[in-house]
PDB file of N, CA and C in Angstrom:
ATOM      1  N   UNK A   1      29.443   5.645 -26.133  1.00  0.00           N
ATOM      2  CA  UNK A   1      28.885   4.730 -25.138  1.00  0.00           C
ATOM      3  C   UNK A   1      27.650   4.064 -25.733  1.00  0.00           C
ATOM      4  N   UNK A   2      27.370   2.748 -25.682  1.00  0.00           N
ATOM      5  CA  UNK A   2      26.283   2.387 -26.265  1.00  0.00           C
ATOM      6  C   UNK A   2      24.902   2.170 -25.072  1.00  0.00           C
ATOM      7  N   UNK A   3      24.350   2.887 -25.501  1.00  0.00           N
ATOM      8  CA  UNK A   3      22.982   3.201 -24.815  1.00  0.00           C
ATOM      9  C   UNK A   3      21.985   3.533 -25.945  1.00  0.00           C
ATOM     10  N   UNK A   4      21.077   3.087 -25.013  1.00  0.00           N
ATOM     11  CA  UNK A   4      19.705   3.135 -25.847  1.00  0.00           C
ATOM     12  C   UNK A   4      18.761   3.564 -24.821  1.00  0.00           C
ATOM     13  N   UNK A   5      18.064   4.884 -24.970  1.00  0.00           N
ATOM     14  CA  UNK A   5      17.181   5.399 -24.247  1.00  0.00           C
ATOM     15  C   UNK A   5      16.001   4.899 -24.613  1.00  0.00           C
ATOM     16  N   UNK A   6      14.914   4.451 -23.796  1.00  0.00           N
ATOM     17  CA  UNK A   6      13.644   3.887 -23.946  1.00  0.00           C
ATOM     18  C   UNK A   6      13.108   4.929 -24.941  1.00  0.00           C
ATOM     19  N   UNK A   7      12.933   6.254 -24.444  1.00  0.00           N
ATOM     20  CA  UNK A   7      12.066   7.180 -25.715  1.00  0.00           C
ATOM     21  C   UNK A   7      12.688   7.258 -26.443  1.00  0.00           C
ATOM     22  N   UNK A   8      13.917   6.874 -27.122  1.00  0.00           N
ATOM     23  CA  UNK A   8      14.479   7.216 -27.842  1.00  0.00           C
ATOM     24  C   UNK A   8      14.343   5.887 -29.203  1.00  0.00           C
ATOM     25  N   UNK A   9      14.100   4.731 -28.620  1.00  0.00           N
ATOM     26  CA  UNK A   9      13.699   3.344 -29.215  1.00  0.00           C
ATOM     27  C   UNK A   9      12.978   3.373 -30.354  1.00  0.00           C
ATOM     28  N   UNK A  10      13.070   2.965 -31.288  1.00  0.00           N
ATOM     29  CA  UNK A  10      12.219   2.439 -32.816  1.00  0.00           C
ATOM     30  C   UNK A  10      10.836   2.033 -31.726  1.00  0.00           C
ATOM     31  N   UNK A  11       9.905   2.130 -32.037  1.00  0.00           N
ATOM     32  CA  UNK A  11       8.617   1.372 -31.863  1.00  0.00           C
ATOM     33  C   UNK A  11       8.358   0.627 -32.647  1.00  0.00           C
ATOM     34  N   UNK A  12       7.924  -0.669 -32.427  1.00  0.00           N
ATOM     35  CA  UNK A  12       7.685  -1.692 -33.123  1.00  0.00           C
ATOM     36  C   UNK A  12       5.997  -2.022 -32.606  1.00  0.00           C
ATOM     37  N   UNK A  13       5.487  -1.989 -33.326  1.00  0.00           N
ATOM     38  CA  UNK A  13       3.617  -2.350 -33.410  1.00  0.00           C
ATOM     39  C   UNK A  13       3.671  -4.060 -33.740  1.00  0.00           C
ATOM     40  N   UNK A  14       3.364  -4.428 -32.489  1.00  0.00           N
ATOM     41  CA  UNK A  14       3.554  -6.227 -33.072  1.00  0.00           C
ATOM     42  C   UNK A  14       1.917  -6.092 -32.969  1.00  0.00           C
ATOM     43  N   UNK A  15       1.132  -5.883 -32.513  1.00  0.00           N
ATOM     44  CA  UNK A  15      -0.266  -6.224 -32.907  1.00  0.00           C
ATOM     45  C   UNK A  15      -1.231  -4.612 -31.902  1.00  0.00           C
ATOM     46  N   UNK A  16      -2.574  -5.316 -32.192  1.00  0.00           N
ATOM     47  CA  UNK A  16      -3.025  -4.169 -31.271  1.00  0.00           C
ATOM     48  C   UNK A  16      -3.026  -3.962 -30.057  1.00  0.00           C
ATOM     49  N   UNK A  17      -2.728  -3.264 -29.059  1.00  0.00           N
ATOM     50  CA  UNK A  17      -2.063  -2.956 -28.029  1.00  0.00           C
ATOM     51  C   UNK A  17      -0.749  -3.535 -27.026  1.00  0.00           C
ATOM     52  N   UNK A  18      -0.089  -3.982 -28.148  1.00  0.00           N
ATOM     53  CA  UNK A  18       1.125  -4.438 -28.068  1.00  0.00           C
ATOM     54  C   UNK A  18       2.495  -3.523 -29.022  1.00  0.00           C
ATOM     55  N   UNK A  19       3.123  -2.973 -28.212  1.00  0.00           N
ATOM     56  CA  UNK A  19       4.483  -2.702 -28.859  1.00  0.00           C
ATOM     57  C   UNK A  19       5.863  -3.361 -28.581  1.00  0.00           C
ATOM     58  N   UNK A  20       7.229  -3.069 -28.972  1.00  0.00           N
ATOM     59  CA  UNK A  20       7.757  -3.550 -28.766  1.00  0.00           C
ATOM     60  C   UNK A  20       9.203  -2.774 -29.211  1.00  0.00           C
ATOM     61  N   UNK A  21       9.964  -2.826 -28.373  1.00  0.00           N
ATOM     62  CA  UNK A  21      11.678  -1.684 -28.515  1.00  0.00           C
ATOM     63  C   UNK A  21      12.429  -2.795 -28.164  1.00  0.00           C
ATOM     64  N   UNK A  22      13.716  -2.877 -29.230  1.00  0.00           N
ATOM     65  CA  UNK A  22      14.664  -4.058 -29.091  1.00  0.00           C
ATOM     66  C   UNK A  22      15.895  -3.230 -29.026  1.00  0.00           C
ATOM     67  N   UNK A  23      16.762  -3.968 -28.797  1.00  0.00           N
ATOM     68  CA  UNK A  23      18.373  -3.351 -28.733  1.00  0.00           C
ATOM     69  C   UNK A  23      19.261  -4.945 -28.854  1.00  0.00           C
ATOM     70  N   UNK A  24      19.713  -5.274 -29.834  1.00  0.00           N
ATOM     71  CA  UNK A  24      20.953  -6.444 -29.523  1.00  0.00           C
ATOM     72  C   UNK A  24      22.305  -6.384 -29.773  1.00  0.00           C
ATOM     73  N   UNK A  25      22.873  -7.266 -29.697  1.00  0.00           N
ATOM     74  CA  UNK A  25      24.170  -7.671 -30.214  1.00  0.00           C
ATOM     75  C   UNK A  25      24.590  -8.658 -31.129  1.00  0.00           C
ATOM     76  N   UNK A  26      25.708  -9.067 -31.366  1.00  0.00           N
ATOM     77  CA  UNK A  26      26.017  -9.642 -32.289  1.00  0.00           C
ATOM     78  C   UNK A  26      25.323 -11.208 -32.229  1.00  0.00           C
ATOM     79  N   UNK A  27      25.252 -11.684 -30.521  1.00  0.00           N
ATOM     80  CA  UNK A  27      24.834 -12.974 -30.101  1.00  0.00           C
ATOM     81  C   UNK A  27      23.613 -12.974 -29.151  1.00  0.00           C
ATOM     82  N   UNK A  28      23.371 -11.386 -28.765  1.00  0.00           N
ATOM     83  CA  UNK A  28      22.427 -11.260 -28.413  1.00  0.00           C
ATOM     84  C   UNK A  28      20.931 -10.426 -28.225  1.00  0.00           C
ATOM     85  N   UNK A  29      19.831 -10.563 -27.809  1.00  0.00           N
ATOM     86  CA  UNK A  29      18.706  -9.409 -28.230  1.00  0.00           C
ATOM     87  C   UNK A  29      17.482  -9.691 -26.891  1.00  0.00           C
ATOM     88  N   UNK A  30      17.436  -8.095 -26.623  1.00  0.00           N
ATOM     89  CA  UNK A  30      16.369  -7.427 -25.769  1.00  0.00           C
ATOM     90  C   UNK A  30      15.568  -6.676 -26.035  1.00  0.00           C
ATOM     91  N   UNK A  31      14.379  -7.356 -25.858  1.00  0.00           N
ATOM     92  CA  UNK A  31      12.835  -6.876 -26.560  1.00  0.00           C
ATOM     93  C   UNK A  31      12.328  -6.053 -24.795  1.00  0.00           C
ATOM     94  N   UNK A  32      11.979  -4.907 -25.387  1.00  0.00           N
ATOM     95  CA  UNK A  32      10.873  -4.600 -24.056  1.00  0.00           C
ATOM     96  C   UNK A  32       9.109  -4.638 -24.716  1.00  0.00           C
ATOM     97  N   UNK A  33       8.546  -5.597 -24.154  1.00  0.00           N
ATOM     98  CA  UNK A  33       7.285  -5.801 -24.984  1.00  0.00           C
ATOM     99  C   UNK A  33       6.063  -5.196 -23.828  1.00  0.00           C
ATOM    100  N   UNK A  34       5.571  -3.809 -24.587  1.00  0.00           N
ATOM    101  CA  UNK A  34       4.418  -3.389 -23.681  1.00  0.00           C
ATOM    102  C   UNK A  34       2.865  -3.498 -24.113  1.00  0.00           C
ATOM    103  N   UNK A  35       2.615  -4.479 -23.249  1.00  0.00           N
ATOM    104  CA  UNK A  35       0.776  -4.868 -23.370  1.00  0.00           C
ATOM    105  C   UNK A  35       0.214  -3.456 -22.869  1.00  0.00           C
ATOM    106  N   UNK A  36      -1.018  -3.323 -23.488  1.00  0.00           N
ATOM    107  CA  UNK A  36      -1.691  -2.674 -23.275  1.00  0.00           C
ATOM    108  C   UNK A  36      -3.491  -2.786 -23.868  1.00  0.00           C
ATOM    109  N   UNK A  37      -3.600  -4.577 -23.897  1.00  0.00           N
ATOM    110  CA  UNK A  37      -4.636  -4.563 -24.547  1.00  0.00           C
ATOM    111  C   UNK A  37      -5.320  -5.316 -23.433  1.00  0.00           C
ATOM    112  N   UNK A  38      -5.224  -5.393 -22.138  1.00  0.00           N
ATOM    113  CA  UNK A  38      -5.455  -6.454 -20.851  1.00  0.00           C
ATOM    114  C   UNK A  38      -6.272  -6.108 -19.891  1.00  0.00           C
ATOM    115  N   UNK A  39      -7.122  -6.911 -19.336  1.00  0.00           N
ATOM    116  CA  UNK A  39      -6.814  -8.445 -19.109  1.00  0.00           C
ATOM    117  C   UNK A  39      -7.490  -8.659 -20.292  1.00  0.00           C
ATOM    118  N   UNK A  40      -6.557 -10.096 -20.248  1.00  0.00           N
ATOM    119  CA  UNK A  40      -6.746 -10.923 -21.633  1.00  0.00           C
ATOM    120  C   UNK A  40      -8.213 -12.319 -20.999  1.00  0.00           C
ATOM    121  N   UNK A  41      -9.145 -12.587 -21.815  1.00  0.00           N
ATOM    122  CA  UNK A  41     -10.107 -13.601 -21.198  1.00  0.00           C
ATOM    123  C   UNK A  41      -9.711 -15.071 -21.513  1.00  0.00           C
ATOM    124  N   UNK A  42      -8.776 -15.080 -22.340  1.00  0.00           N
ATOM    125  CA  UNK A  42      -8.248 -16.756 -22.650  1.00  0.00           C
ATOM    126  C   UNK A  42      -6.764 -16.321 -22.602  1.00  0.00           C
ATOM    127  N   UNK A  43      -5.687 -17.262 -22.275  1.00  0.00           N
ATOM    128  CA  UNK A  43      -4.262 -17.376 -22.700  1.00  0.00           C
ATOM    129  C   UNK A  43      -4.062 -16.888 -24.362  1.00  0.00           C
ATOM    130  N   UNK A  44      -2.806 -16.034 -25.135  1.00  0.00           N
ATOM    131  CA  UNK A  44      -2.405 -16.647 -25.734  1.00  0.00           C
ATOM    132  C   UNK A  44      -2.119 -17.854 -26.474  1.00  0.00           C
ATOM    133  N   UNK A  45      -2.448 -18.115 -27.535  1.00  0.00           N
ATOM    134  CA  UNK A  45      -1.811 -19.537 -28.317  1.00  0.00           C
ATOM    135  C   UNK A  45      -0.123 -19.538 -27.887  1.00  0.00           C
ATOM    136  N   UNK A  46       0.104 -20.897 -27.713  1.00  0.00           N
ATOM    137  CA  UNK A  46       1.292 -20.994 -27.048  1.00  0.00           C
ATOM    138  C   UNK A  46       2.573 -21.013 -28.827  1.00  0.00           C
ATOM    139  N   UNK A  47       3.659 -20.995 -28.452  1.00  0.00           N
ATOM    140  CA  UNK A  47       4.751 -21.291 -29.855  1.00  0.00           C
ATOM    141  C   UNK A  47       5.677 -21.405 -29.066  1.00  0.00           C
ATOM    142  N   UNK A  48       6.732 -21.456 -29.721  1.00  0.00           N
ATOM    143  CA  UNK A  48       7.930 -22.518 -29.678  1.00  0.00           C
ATOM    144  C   UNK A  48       8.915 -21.505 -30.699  1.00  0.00           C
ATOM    145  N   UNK A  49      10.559 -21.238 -30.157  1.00  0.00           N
ATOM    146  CA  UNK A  49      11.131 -20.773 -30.660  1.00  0.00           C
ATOM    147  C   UNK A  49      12.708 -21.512 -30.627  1.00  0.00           C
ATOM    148  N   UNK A  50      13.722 -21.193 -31.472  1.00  0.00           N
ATOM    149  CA  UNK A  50      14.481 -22.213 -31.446  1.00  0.00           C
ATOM    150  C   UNK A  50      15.740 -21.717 -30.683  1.00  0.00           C
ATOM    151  N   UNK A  51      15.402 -19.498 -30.322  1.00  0.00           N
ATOM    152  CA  UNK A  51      16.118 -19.338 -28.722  1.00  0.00           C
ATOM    153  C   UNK A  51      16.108 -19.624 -27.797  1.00  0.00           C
ATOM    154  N   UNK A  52      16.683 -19.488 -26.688  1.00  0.00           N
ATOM    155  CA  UNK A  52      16.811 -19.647 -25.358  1.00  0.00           C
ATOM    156  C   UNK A  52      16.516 -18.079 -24.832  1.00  0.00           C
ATOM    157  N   UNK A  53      15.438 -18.009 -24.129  1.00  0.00           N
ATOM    158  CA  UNK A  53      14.489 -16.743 -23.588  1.00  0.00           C
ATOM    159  C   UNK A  53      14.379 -16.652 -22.230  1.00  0.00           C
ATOM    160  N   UNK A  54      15.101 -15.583 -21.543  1.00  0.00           N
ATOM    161  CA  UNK A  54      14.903 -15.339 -20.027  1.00  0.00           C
ATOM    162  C   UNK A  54      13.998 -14.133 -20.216  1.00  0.00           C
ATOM    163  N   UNK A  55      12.415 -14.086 -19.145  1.00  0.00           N
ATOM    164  CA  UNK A  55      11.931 -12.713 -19.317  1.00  0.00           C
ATOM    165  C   UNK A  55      11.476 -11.929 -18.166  1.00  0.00           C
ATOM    166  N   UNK A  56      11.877 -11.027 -17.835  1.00  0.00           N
ATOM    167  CA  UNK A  56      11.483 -10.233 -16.820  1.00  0.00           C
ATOM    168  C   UNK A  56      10.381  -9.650 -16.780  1.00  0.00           C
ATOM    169  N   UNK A  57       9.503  -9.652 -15.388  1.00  0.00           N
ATOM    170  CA  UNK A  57       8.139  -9.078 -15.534  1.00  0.00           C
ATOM    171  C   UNK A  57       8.589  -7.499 -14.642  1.00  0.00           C
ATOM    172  N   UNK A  58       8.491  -6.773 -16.071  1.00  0.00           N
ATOM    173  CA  UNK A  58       8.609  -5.231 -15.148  1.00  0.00           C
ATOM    174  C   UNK A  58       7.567  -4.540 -14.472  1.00  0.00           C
ATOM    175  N   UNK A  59       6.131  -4.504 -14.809  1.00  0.00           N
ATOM    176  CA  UNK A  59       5.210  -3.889 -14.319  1.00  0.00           C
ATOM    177  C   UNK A  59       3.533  -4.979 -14.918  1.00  0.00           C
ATOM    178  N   UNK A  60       2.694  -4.906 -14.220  1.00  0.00           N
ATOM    179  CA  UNK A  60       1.810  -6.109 -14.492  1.00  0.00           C
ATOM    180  C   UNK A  60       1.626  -7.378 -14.048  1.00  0.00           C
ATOM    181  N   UNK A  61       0.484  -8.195 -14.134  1.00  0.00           N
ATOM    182  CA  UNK A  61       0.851  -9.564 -13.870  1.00  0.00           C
ATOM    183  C   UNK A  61       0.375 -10.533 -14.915  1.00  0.00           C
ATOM    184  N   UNK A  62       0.724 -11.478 -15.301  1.00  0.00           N
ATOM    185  CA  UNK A  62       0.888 -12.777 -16.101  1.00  0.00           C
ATOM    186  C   UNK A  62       0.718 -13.516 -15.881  1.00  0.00           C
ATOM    187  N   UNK A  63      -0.108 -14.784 -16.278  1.00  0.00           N
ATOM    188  CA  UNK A  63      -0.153 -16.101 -16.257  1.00  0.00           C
ATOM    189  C   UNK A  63       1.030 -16.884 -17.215  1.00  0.00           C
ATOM    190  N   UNK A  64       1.373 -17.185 -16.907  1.00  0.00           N
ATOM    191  CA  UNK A  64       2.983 -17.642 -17.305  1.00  0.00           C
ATOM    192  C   UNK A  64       2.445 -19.471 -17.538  1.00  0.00           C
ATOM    193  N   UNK A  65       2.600 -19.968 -19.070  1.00  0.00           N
ATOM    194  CA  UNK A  65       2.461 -21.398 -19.659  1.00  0.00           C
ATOM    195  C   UNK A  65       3.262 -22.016 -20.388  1.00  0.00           C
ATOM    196  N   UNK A  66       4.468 -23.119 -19.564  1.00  0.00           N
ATOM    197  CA  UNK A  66       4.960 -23.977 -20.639  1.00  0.00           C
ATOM    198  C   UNK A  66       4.480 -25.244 -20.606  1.00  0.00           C
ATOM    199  N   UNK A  67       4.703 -25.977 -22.046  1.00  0.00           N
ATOM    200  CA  UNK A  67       4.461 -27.410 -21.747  1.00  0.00           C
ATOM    201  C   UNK A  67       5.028 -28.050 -20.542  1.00  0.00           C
ATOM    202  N   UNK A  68       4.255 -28.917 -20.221  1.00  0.00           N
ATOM    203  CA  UNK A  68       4.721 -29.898 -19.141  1.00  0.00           C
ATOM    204  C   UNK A  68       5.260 -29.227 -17.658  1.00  0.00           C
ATOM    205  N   UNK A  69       4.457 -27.744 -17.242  1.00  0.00           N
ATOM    206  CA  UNK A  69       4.952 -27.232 -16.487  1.00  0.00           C
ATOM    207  C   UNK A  69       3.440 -26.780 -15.833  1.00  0.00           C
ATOM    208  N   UNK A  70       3.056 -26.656 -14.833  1.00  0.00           N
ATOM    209  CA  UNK A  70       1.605 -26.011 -13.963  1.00  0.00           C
ATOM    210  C   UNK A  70       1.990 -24.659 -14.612  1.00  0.00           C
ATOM    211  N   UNK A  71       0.518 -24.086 -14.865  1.00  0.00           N
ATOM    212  CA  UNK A  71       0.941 -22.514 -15.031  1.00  0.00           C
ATOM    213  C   UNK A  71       1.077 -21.960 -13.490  1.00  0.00           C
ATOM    214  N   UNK A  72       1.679 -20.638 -14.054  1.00  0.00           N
ATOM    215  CA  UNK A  72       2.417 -19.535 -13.149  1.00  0.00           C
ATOM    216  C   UNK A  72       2.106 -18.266 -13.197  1.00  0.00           C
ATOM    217  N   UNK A  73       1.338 -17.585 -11.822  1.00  0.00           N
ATOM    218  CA  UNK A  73       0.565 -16.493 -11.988  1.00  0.00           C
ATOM    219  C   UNK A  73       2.038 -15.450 -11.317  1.00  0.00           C
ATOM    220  N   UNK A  74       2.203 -14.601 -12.429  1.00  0.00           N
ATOM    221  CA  UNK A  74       4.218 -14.073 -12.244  1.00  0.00           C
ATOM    222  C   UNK A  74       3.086 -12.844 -11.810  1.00  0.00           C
ATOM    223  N   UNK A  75       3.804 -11.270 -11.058  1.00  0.00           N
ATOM    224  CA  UNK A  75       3.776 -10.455 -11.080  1.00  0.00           C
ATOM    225  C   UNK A  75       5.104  -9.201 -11.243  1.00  0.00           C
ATOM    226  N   UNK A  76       5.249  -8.052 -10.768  1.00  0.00           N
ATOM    227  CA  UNK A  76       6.138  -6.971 -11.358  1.00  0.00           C
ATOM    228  C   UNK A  76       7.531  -7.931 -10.747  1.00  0.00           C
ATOM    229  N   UNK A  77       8.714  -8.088 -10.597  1.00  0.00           N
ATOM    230  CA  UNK A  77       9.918  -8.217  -9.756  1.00  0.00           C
ATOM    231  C   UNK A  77      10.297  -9.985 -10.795  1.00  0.00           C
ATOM    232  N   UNK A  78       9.018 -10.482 -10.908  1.00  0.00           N
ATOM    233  CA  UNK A  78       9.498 -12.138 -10.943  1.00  0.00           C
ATOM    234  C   UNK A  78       9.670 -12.478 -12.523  1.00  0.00           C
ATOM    235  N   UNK A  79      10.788 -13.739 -12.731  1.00  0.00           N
ATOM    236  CA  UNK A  79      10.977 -13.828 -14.044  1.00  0.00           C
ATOM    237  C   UNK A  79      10.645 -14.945 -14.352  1.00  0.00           C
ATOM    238  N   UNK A  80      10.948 -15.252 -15.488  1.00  0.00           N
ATOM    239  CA  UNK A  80      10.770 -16.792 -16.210  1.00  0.00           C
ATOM    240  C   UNK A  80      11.765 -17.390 -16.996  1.00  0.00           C
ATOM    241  N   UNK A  81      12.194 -18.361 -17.621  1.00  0.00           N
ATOM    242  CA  UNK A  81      12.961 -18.447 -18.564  1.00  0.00           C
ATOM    243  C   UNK A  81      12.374 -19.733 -19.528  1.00  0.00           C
ATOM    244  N   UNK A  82      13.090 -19.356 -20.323  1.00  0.00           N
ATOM    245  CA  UNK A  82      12.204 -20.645 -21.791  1.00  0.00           C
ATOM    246  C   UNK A  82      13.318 -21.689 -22.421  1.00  0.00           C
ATOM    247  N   UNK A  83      13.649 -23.041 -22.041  1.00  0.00           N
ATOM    248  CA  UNK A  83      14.302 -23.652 -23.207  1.00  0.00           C
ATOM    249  C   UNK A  83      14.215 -23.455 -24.942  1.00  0.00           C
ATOM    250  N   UNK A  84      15.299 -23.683 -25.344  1.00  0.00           N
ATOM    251  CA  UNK A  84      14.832 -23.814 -26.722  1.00  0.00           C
ATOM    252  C   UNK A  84      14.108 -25.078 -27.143  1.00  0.00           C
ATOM    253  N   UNK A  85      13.232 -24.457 -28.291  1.00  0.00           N
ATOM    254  CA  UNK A  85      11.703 -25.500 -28.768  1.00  0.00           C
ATOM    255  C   UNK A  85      10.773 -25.642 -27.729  1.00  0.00           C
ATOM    256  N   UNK A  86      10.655 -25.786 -26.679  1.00  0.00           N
ATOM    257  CA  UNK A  86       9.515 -25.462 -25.570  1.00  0.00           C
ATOM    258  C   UNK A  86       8.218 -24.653 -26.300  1.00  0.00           C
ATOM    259  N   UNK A  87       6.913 -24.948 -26.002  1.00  0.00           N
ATOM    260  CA  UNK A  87       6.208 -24.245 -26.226  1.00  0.00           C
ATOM    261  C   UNK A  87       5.896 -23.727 -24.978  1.00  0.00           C
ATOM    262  N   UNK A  88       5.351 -21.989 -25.007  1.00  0.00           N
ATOM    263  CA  UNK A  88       5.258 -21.308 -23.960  1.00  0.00           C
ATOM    264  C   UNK A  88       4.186 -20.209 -24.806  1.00  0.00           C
ATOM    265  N   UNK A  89       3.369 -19.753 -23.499  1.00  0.00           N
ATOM    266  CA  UNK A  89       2.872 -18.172 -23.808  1.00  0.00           C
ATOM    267  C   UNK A  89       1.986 -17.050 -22.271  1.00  0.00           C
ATOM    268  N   UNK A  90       1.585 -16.888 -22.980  1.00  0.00           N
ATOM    269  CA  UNK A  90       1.239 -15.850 -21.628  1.00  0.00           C
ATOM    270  C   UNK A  90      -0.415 -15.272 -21.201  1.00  0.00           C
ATOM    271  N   UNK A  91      -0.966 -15.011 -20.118  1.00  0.00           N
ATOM    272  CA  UNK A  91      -2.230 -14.622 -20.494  1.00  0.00           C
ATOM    273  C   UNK A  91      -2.037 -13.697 -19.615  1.00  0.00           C
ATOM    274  N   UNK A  92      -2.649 -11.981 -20.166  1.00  0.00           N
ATOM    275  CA  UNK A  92      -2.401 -10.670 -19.619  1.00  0.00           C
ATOM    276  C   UNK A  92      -3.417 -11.074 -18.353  1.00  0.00           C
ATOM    277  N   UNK A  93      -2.983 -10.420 -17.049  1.00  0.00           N
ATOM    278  CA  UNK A  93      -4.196 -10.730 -16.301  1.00  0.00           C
ATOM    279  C   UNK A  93      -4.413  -9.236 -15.780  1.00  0.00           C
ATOM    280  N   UNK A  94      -3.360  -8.372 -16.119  1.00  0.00           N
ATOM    281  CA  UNK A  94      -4.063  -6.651 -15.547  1.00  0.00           C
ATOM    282  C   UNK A  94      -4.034  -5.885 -17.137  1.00  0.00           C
ATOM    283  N   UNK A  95      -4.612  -4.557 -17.057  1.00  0.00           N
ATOM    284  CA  UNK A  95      -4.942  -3.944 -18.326  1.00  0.00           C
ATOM    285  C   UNK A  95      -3.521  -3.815 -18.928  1.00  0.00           C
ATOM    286  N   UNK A  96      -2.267  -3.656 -18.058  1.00  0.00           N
ATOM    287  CA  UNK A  96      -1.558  -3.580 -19.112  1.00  0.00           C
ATOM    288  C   UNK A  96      -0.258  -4.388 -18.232  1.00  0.00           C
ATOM    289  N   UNK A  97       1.091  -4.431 -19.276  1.00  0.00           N
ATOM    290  CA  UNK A  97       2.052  -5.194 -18.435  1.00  0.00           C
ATOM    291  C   UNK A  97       2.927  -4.752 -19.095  1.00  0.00           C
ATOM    292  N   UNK A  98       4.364  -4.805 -18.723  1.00  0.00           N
ATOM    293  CA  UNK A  98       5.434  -4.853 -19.277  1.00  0.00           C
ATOM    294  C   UNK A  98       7.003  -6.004 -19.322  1.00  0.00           C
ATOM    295  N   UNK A  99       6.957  -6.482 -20.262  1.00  0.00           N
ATOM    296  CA  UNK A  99       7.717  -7.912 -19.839  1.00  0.00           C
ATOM    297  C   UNK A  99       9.221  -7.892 -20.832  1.00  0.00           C
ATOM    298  N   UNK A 100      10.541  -7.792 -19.983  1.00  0.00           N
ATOM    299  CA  UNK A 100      11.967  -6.929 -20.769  1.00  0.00           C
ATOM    300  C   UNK A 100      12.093  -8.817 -20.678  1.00  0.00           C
ATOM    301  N   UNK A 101      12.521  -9.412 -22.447  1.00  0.00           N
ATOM    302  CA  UNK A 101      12.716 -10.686 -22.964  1.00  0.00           C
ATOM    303  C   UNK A 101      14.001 -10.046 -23.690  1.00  0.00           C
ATOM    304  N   UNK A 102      15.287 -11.236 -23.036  1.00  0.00           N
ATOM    305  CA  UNK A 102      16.382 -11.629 -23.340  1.00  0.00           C
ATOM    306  C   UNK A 102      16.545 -12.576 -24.502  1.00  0.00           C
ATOM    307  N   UNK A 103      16.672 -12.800 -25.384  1.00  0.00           N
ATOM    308  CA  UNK A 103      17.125 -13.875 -26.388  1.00  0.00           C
ATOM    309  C   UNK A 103      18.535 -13.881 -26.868  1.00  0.00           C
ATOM    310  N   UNK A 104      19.011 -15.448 -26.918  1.00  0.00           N
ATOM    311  CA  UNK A 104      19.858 -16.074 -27.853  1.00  0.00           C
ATOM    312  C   UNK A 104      19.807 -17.079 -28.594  1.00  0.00           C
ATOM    313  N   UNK A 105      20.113 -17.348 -29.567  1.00  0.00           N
ATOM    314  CA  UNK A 105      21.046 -16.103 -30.531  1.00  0.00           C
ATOM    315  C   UNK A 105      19.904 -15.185 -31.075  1.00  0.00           C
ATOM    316  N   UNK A 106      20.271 -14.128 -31.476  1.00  0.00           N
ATOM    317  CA  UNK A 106      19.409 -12.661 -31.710  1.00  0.00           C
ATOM    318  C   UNK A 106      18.016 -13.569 -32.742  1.00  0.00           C
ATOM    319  N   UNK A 107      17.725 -13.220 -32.312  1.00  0.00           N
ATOM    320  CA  UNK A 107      15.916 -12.856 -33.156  1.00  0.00           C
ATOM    321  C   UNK A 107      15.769 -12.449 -34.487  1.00  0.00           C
ATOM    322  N   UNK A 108      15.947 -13.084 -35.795  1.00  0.00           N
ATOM    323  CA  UNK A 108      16.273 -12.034 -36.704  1.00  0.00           C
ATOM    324  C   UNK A 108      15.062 -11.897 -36.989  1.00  0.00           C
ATOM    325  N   UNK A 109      14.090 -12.594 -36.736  1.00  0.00           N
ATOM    326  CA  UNK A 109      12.524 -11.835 -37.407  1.00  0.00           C
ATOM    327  C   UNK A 109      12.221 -10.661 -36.433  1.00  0.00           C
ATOM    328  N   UNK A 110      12.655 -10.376 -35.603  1.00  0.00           N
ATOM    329  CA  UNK A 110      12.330  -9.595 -34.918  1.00  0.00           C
ATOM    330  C   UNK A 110      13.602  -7.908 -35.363  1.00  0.00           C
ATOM    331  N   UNK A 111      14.128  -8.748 -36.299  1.00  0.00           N
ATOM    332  CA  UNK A 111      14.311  -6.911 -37.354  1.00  0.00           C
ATOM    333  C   UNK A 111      13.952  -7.069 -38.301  1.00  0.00           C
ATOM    334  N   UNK A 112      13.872  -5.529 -38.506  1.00  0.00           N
ATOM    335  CA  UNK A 112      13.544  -5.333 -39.790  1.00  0.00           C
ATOM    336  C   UNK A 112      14.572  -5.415 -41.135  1.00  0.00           C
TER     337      UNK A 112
END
C-alpha cells in the first residue's frame, strides 16, 4: 500500500525554521512545509514557478500574495492556488504554520 507516514518522512531543512516532507508521483508532488520561524515582520520575496500549485493551510495563519491580486489574510481550513509563472509568496503571521502544497508536474529541485 503506498503510504507515507508523517514521522516516518525524510526531513528536509529548507532554511531556518522551516522544514519540509514530500511524497510524489510520476506527474505529481506534495510538500508539507512547517514554519516555525513566525510571525514574520515583512512578506517573503515573492517567485514564480513554472508548476501549477494548490496549497492548503493546515494549522496557522498567512498573508497570502500574488501579482495582480489584493493580498489574503488565509487561516487553518482555507486554501489557495497558483497559476503557472505567477509570482506569489507568503508572510507568516502566527509563530508557526503549516501549509500541505500540491504541485504539477513534480518539483525536481525539490529532490534530492
Amino acid at each position: 500500500m503506498p503510504v507515507l507516514k508523517y514521522q516516518d518522512a525524510e526531513v528536509q531543512q529548507v532554511a531556518s525554521g522551516i522544514e519540509r516532507r514530500i511524497v510524489y508521483t510520476e506527474n505529481m508532488l506534495t510538500a508539507i512545509i512547517d514554519f516555525s520561524n513566525g510571525p514574520a515582520a515583512e512578506p517573503d520575496a515573492q517567485h514564480s514557478h513554472p508548476h501549477e500549485q494548490i496549497s492548503y493551510v493546515a494549522s496557522g495563519e498567512v498573508m497570502f500574495f500574488m501579482e495582480d491580486e489584493e493580498p489574503q489574510h488565509l487561516k487553518a481550513g482555507d486554501l489557495f492556488f497558483v497559476p503557472s509563472g505567477k509570482l506569489h509568496g507568503i508572510q507568516l503571521l502566527t509563530a508557526s504554520a503549516r501549509l500541505v502544497d500540491s504541485f504539477t508536474p513534480v518539483r525536481a529541485d525539490f529532490l534530492k
